[in-house]
N, C-alpha and C. Protein backbone atom coordinates (compact mmCIF):
# COMPACT_ATOMS: atom_id res chain seq x y z
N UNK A 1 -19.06 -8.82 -1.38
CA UNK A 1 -17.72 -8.35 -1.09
C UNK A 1 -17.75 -6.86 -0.80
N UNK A 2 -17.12 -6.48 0.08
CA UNK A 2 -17.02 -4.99 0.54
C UNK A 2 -15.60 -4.37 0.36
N UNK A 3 -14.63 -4.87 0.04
CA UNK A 3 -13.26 -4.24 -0.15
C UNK A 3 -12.28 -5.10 -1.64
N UNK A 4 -12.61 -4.23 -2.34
CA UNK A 4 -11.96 -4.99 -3.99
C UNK A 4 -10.19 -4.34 -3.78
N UNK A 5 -9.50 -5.02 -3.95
CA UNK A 5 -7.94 -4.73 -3.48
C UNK A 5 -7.28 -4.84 -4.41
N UNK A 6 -6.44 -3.93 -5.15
CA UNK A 6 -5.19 -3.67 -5.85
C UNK A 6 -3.91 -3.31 -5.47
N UNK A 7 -3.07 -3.73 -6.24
CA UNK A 7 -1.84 -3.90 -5.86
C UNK A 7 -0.55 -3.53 -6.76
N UNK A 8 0.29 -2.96 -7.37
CA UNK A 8 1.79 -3.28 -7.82
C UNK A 8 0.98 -2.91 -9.75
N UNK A 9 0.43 -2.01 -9.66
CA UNK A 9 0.03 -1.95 -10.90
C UNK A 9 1.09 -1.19 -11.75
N UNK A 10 2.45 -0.60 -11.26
CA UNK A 10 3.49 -0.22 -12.38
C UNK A 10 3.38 0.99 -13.25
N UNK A 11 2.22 2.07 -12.96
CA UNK A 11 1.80 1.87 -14.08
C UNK A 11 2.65 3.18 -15.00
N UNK A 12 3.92 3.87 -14.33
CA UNK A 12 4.74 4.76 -14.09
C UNK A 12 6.05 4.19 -15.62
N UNK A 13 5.41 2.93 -15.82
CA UNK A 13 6.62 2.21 -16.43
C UNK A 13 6.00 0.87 -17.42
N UNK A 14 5.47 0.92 -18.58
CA UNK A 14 5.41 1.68 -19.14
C UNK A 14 3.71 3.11 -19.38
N UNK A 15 4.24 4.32 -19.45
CA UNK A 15 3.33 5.07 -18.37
C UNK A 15 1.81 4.24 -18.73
N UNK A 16 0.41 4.25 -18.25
CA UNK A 16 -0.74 3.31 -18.11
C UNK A 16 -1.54 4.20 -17.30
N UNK A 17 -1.41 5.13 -16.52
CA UNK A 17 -2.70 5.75 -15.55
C UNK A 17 -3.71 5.71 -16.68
N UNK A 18 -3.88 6.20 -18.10
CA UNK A 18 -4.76 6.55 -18.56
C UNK A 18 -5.23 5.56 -19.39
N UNK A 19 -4.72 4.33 -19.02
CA UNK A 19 -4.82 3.10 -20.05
C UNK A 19 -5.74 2.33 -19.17
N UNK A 20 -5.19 2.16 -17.80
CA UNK A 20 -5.40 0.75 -16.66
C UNK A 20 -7.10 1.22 -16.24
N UNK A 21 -8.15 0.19 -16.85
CA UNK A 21 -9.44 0.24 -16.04
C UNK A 21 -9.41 -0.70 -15.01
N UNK A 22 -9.98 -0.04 -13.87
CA UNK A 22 -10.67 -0.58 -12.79
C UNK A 22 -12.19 -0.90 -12.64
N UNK A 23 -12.77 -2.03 -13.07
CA UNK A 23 -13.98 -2.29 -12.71
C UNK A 23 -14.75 -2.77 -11.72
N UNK A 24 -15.40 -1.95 -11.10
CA UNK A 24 -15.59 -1.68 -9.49
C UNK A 24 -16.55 -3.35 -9.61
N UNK A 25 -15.96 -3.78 -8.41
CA UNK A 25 -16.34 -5.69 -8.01
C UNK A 25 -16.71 -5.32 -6.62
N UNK A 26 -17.00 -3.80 -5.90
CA UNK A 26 -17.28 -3.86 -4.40
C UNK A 26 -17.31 -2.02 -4.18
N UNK A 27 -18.03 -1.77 -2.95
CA UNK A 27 -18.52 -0.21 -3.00
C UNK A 27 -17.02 0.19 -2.81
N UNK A 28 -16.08 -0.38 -2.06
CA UNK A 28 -14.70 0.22 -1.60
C UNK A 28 -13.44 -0.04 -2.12
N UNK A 29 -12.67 0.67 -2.69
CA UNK A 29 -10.93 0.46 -3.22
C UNK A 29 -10.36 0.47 -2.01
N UNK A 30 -9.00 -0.82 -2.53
CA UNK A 30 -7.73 -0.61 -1.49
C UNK A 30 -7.12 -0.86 -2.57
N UNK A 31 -6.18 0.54 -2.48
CA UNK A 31 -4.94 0.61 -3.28
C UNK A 31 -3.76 0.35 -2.46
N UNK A 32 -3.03 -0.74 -2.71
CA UNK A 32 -1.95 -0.89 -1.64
C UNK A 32 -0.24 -1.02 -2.16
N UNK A 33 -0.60 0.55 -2.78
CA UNK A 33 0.84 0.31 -3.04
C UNK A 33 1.75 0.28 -4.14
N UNK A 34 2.59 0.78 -4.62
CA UNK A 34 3.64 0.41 -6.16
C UNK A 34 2.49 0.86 -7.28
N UNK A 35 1.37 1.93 -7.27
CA UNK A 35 0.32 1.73 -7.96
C UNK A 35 1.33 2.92 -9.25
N UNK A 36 1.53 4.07 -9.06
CA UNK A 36 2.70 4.51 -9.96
C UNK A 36 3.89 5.64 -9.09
N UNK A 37 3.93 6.11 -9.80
CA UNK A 37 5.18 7.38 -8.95
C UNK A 37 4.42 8.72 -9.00
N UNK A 38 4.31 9.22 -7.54
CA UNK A 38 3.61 10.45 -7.08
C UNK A 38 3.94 11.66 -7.39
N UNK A 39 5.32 11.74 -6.91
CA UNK A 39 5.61 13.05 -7.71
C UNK A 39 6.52 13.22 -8.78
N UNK A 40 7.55 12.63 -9.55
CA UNK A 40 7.75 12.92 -10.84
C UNK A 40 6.03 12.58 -12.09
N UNK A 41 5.29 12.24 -11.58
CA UNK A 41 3.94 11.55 -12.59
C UNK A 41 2.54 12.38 -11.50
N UNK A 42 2.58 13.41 -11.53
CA UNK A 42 1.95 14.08 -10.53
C UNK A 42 0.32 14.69 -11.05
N UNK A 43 0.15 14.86 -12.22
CA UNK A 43 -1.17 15.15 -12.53
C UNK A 43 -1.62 13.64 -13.55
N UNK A 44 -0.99 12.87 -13.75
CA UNK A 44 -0.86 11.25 -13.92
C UNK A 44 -1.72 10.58 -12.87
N UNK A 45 -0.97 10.57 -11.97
CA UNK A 45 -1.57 9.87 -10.41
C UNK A 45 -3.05 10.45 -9.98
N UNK A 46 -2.90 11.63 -10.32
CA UNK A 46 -4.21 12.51 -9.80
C UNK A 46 -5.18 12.01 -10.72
N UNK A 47 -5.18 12.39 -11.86
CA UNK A 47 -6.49 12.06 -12.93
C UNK A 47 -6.36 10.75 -12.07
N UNK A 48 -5.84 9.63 -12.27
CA UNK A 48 -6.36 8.33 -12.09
C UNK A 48 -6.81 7.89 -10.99
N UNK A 49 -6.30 8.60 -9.78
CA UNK A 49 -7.23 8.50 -8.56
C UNK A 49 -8.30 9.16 -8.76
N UNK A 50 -8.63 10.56 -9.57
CA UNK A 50 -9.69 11.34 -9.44
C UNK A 50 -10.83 10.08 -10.16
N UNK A 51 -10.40 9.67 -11.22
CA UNK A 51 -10.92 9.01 -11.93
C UNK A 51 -12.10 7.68 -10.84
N UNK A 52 -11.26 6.88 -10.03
CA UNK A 52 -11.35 5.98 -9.39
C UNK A 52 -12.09 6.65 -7.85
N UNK A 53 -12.38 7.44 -7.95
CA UNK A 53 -13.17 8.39 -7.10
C UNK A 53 -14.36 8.39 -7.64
N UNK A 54 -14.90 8.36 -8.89
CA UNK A 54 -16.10 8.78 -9.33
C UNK A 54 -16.61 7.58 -9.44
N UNK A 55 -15.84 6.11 -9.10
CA UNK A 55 -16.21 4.82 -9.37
C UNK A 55 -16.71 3.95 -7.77
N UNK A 56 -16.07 4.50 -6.89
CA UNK A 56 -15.96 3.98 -5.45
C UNK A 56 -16.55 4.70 -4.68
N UNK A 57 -17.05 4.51 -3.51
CA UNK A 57 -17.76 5.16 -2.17
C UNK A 57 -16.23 5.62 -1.48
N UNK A 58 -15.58 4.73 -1.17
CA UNK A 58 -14.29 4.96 -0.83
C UNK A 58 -12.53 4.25 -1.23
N UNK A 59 -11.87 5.40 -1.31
CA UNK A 59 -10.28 4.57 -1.50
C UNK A 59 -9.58 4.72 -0.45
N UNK A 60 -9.20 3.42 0.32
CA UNK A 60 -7.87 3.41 0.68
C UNK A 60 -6.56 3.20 -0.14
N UNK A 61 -5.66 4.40 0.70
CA UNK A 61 -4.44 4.00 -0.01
C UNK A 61 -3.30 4.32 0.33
N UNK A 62 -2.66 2.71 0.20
CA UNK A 62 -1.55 2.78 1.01
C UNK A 62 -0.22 2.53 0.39
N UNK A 63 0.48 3.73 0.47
CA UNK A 63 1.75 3.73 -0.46
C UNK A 63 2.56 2.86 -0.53
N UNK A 64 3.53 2.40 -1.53
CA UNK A 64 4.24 1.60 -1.59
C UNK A 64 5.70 2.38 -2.09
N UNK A 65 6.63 1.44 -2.45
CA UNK A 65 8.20 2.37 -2.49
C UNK A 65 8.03 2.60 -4.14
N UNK A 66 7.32 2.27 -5.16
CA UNK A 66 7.10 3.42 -6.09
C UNK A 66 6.54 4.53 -5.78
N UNK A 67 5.60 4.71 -5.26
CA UNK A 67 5.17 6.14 -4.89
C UNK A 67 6.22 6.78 -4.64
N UNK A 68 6.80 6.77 -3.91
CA UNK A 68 8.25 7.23 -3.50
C UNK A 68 9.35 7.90 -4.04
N UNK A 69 9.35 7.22 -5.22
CA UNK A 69 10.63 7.17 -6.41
C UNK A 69 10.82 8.65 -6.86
N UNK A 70 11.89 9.37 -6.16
CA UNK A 70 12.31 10.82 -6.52
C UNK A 70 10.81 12.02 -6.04
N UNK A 71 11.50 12.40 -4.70
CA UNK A 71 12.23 12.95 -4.36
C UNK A 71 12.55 11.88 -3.32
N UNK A 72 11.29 11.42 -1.94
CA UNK A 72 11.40 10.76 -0.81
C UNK A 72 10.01 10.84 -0.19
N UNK A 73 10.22 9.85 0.79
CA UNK A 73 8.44 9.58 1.21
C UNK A 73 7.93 10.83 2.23
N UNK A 74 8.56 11.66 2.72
CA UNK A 74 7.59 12.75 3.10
C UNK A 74 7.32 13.96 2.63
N UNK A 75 8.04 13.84 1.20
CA UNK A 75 7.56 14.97 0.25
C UNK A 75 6.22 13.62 -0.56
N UNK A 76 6.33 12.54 -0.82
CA UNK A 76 5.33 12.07 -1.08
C UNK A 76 4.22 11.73 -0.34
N UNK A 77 4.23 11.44 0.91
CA UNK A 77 3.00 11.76 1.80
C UNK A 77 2.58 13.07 1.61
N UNK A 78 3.16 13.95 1.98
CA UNK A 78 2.51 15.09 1.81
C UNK A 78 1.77 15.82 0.20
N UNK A 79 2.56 14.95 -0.41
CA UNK A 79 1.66 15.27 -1.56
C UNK A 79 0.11 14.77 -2.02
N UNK A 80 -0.11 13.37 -1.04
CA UNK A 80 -1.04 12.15 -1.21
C UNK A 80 -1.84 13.09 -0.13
N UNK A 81 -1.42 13.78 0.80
CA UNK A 81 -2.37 14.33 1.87
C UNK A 81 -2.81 15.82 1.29
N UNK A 82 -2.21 16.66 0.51
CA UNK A 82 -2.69 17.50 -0.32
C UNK A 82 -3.82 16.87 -1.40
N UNK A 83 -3.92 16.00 -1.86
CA UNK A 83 -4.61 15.43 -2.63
C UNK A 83 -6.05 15.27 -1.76
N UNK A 84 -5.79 14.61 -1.17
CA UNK A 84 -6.92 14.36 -0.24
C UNK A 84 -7.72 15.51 0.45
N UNK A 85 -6.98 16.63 0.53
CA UNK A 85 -7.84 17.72 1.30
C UNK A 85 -8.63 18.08 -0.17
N UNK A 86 -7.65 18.02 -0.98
CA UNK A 86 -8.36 18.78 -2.19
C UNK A 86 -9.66 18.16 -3.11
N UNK A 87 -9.91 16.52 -2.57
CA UNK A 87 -11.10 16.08 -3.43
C UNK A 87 -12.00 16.04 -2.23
N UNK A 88 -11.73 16.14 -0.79
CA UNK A 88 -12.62 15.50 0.35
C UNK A 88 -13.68 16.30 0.44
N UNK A 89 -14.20 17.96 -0.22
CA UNK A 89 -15.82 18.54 0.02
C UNK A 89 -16.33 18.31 -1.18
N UNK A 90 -15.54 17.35 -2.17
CA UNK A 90 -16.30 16.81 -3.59
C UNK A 90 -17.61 16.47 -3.56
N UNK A 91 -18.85 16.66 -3.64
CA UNK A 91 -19.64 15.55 -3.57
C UNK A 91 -20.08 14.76 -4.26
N UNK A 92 -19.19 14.88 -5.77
CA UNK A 92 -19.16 13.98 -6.83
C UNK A 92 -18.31 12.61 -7.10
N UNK A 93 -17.20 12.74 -5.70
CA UNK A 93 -15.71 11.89 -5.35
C UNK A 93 -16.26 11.25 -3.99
N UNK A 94 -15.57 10.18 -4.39
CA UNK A 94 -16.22 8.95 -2.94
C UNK A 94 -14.54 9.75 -2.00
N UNK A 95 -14.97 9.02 -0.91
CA UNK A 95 -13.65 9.88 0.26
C UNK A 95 -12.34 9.10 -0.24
N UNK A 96 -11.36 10.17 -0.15
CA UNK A 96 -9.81 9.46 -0.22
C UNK A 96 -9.46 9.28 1.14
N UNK A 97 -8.57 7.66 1.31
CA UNK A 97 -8.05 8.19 3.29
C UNK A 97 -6.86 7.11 2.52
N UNK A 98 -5.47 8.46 3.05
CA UNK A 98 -4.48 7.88 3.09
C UNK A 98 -4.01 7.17 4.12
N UNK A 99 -3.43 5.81 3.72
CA UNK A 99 -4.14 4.52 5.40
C UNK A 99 -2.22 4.73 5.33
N UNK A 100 -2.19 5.60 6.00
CA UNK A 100 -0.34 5.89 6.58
C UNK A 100 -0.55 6.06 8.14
N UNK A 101 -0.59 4.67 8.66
CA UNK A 101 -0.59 4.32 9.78
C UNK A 101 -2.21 5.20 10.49
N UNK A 102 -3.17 4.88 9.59
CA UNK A 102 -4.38 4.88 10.09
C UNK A 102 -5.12 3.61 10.48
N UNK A 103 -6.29 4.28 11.02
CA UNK A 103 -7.42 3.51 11.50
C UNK A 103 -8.98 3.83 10.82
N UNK A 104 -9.43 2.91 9.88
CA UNK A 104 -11.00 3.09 9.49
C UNK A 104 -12.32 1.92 9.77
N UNK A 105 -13.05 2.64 10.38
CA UNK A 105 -14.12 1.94 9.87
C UNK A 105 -14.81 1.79 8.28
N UNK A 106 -15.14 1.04 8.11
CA UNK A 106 -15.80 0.77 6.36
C UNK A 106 -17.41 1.28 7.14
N UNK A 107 -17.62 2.10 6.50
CA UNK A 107 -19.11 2.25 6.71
C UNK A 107 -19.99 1.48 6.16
N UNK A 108 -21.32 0.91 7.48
CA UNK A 108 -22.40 -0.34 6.99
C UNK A 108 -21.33 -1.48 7.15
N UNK A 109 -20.03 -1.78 7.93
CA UNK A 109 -19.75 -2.60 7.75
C UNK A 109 -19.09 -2.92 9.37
N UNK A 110 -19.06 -4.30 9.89
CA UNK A 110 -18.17 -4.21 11.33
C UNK A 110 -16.89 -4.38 10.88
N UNK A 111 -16.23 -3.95 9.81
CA UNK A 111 -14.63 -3.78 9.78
C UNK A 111 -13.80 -2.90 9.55
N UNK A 112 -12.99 -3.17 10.79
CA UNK A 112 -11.90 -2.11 11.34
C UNK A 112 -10.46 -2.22 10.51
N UNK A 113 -10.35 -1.38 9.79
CA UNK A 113 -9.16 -0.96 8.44
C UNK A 113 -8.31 -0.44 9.53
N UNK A 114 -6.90 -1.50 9.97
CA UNK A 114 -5.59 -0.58 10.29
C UNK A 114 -4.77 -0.31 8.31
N UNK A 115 -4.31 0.79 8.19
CA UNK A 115 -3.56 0.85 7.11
C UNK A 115 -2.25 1.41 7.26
N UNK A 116 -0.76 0.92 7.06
CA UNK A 116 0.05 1.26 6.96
C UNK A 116 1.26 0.55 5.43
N UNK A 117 2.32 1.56 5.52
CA UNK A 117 2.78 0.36 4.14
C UNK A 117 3.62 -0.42 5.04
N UNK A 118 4.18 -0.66 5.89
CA UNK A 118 4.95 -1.57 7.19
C UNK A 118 6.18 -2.50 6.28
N UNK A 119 6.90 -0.95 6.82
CA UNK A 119 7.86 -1.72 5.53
C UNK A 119 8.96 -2.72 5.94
N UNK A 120 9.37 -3.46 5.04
CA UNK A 120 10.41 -4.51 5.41
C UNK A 120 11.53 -4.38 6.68
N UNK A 121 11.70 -5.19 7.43
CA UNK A 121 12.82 -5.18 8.33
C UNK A 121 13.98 -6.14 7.58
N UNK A 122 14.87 -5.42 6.98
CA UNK A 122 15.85 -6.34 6.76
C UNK A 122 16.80 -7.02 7.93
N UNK A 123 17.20 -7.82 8.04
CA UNK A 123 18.45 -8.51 8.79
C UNK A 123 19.76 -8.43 8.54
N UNK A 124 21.01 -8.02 9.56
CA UNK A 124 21.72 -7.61 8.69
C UNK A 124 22.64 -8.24 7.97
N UNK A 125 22.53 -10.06 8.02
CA UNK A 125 23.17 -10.91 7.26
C UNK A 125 22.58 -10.29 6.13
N UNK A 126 21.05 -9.89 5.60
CA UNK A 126 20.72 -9.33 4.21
C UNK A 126 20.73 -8.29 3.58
N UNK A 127 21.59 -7.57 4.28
CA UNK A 127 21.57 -6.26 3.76
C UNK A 127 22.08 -6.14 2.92
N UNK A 128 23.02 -6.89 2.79
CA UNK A 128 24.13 -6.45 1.12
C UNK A 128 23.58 -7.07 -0.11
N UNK A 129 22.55 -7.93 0.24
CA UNK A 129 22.04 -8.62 -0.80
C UNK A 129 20.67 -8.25 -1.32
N UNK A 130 20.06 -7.82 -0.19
CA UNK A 130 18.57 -6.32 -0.41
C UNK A 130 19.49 -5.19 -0.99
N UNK A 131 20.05 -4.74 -0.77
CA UNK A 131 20.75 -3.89 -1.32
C UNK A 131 21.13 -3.18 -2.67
N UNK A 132 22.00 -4.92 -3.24
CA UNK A 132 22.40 -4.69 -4.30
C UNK A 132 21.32 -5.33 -5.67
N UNK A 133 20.03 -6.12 -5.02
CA UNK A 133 19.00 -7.20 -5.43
C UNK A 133 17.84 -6.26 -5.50
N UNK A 134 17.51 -5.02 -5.01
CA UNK A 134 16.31 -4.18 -5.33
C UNK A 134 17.01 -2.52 -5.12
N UNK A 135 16.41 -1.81 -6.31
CA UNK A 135 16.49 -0.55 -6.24
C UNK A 135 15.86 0.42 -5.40
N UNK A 136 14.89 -0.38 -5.00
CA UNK A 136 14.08 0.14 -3.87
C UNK A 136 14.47 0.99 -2.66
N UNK A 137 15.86 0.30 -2.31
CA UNK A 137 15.84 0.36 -1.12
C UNK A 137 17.29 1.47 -1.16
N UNK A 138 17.48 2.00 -2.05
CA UNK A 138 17.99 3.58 -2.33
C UNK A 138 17.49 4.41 -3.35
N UNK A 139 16.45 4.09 -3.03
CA UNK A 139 15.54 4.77 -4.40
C UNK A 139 14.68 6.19 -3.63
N UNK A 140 14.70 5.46 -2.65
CA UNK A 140 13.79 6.47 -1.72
C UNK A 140 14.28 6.34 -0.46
N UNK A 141 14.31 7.67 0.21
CA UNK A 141 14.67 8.15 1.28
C UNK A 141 13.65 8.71 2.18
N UNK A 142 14.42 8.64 3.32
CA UNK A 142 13.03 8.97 4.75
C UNK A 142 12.87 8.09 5.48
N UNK A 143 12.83 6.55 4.88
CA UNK A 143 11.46 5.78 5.82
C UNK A 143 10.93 5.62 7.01
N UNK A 144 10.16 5.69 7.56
CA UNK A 144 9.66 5.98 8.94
C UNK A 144 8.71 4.87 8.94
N UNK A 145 7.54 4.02 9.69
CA UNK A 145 6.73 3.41 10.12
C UNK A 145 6.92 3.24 11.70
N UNK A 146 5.43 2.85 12.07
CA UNK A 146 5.18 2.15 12.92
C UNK A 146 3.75 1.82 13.28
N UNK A 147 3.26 0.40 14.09
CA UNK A 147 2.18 0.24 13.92
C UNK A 147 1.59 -0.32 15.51
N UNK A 148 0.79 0.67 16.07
CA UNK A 148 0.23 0.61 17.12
C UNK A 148 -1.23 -0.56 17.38
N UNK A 149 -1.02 -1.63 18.06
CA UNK A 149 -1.71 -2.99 18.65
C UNK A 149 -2.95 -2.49 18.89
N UNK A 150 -4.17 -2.85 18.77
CA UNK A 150 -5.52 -2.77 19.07
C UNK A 150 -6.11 -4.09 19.44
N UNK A 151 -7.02 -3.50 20.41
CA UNK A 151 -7.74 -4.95 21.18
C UNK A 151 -8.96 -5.04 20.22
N UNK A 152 -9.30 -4.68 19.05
CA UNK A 152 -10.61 -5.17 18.12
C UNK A 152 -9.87 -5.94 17.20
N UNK A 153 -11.44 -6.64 16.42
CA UNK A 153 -10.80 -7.73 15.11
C UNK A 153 -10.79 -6.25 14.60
N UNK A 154 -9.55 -6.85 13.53
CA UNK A 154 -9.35 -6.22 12.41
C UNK A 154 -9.02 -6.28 11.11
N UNK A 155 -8.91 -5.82 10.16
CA UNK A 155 -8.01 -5.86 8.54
C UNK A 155 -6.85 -5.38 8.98
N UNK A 156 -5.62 -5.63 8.34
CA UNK A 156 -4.56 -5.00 8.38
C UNK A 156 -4.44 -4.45 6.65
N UNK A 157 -4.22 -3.79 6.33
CA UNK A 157 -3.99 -3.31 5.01
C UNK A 157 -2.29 -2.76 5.12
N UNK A 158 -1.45 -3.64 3.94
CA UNK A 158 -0.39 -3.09 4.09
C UNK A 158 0.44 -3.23 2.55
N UNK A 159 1.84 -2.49 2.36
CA UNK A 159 2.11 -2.45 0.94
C UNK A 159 3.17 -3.59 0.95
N UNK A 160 4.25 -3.75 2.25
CA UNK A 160 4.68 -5.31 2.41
C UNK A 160 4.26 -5.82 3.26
N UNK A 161 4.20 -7.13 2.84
CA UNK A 161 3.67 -8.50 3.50
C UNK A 161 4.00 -8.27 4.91
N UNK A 162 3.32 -8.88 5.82
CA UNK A 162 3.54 -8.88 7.17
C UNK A 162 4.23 -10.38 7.77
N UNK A 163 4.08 -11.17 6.51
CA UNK A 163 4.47 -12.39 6.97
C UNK A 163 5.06 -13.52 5.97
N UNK A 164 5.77 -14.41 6.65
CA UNK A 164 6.97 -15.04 5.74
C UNK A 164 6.26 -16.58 6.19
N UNK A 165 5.05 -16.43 6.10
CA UNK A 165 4.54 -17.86 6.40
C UNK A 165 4.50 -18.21 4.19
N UNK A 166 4.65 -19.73 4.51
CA UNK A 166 5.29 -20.19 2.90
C UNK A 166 3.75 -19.80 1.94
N UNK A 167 2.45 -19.68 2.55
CA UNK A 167 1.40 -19.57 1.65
C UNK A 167 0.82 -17.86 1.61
N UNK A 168 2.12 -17.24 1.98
CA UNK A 168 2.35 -16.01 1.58
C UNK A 168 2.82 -15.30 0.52
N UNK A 169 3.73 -16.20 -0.48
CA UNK A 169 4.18 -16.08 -1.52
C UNK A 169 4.37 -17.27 -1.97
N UNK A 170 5.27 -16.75 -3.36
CA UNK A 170 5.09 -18.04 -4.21
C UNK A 170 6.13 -18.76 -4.22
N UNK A 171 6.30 -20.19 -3.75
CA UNK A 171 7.46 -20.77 -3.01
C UNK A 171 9.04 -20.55 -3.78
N UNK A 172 8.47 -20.39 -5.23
CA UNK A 172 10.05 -19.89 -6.46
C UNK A 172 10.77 -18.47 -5.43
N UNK A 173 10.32 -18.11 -4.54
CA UNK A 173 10.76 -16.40 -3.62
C UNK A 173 11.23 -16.84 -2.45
N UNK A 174 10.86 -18.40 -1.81
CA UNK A 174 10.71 -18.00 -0.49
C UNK A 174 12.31 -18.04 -0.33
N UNK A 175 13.31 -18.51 -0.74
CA UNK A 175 14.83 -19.14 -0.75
C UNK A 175 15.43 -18.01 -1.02
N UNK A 176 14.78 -16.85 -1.68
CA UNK A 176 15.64 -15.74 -1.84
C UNK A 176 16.52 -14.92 -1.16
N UNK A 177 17.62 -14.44 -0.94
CA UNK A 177 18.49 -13.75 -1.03
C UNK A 177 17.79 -12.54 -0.33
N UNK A 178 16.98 -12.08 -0.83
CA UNK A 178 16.70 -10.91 -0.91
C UNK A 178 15.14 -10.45 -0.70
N UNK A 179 14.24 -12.11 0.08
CA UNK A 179 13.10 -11.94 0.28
C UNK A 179 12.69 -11.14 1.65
N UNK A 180 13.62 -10.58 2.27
CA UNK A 180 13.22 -10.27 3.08
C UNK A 180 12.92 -8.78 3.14
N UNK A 181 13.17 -8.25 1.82
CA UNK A 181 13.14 -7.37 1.49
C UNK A 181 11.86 -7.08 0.74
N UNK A 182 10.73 -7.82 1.25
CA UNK A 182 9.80 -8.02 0.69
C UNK A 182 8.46 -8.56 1.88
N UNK A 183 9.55 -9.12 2.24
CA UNK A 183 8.14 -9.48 3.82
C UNK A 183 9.34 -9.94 4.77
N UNK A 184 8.29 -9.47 6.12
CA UNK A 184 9.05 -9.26 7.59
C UNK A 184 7.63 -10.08 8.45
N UNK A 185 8.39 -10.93 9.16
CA UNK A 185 7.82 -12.24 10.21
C UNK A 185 7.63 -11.41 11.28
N UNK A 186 5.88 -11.22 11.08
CA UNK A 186 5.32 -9.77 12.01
C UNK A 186 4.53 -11.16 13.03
N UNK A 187 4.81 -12.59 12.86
CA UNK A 187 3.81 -13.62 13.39
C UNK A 187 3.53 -13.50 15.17
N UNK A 188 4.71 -13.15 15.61
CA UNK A 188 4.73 -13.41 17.01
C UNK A 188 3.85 -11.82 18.05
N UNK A 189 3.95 -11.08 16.83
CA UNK A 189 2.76 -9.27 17.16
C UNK A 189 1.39 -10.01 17.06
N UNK A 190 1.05 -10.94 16.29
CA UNK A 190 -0.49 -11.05 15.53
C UNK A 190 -1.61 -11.72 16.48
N UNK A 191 -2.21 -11.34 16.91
CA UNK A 191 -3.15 -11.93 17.26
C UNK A 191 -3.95 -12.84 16.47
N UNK A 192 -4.77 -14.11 16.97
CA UNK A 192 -5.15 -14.88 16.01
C UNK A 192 -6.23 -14.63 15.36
N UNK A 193 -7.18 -13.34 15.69
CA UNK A 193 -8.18 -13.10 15.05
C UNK A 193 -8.33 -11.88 13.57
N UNK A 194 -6.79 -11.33 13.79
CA UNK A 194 -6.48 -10.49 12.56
C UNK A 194 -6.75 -11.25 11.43
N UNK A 195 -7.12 -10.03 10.65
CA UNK A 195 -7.10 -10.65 9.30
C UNK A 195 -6.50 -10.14 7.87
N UNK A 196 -4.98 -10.35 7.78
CA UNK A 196 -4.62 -9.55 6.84
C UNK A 196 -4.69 -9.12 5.64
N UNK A 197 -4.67 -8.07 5.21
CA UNK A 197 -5.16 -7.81 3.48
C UNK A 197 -4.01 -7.45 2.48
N UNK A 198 -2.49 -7.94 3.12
CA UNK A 198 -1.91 -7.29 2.11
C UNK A 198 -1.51 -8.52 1.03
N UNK A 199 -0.72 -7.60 0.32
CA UNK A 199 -0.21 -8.48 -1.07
C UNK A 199 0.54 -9.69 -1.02
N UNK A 200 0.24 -10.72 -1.11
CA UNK A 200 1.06 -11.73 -2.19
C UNK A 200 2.39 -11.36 -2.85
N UNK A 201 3.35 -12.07 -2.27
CA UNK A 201 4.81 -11.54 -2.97
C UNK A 201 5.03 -12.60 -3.66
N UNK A 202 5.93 -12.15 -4.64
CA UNK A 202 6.28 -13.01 -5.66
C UNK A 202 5.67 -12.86 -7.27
């Protein structure tokens, strides 16, 4: 295995950066997301990425709407990209790459890492019900995405689901109210040779 993947680890609540081990199952991390809150938990987040640096060759990582949580996502990108300048001439820290609408190769490996968090498209029959059904979605301000088509196979790495096919989540979600606020039917973009890496909802 070449890419060990985490997800929705919370860990902001109750706090855990200094609790939660990661035992490396592959040379590369993908952090994808909800892992804790960036900047109210700011030397929190750091030890535990620094930490997970001294364990991995490389981390991807791709934010999710906890990261987010007070102030907004481009004071939190920019904080995740300060981070990154600041461990990248380490030579004791495997590389950080914040996958915010990037492109990687895995080194020694033929796979092509698109990373974005590609966030939900609500509908607007669901808006009042995303709305009032997740905090999320006034919790944080800014959001921006977008995700540019490539003619290679690839990974997609993302923090929501790209797809509302039923063995995407766990069928107790799919009827929800408010699942769409959770994954967006990206099926008719996909080419059939992608191969996606994001999370399991539900």
């Amino acid at each position: 295995m070449t890419l060990q993947i985490i997800s929705d680890l919370y860990l902001e609540s109750p706090k855990g950066y200094d609790v939660f081990k990661i035992v490396p199952k592959a040379p590369h991390l993908a952090l994808l997301g909800d892992i804790g809150n960036a900047i109210p938990h700011k030397s929190d987040l750091v030890a535990f990425l620094t930490h997970q640096l001294t364990q991995f060759r490389a981390m991807l990582f791709v934010p999710g709407n906890h990261e987010a949580y007070y102030p907004d996502w481009a004071t939190t990108l920019e904080f995740l990209r300060t981070f990154g300048s600041q461990v990248q001439n380490d030579g004791a820290l495997g590389d950080f790459i914040l996958s915010d609408r990037t492109v990687l190769r895995l080194p020694d490996t033929d796979i092509t890492i698109l990373g974005c968090s590609l966030f939900s498209s609500i509908p607007p029959k669901s808006e009042m019900a995303v709305s009032m059904g997740l905090n999320d979605f006034f919790q944080t301000d800014g959001w921006v995405a977008a995700l540019e088509g490539t003619d290679s196979k690839v990974a997609i790495s993302t923090h929501w689901s790209p797809s509302v096919d039923a063995r995407s989540s766990d069928p107790e979600h799919g009827a929800s109210p408010i699942f769409s606020g959770f994954s967006t039917d990206h099926s008719p973009r996909i080419l059939y040779h992608v191969l996606f890496v994001g999370k399991l909802v539900g």
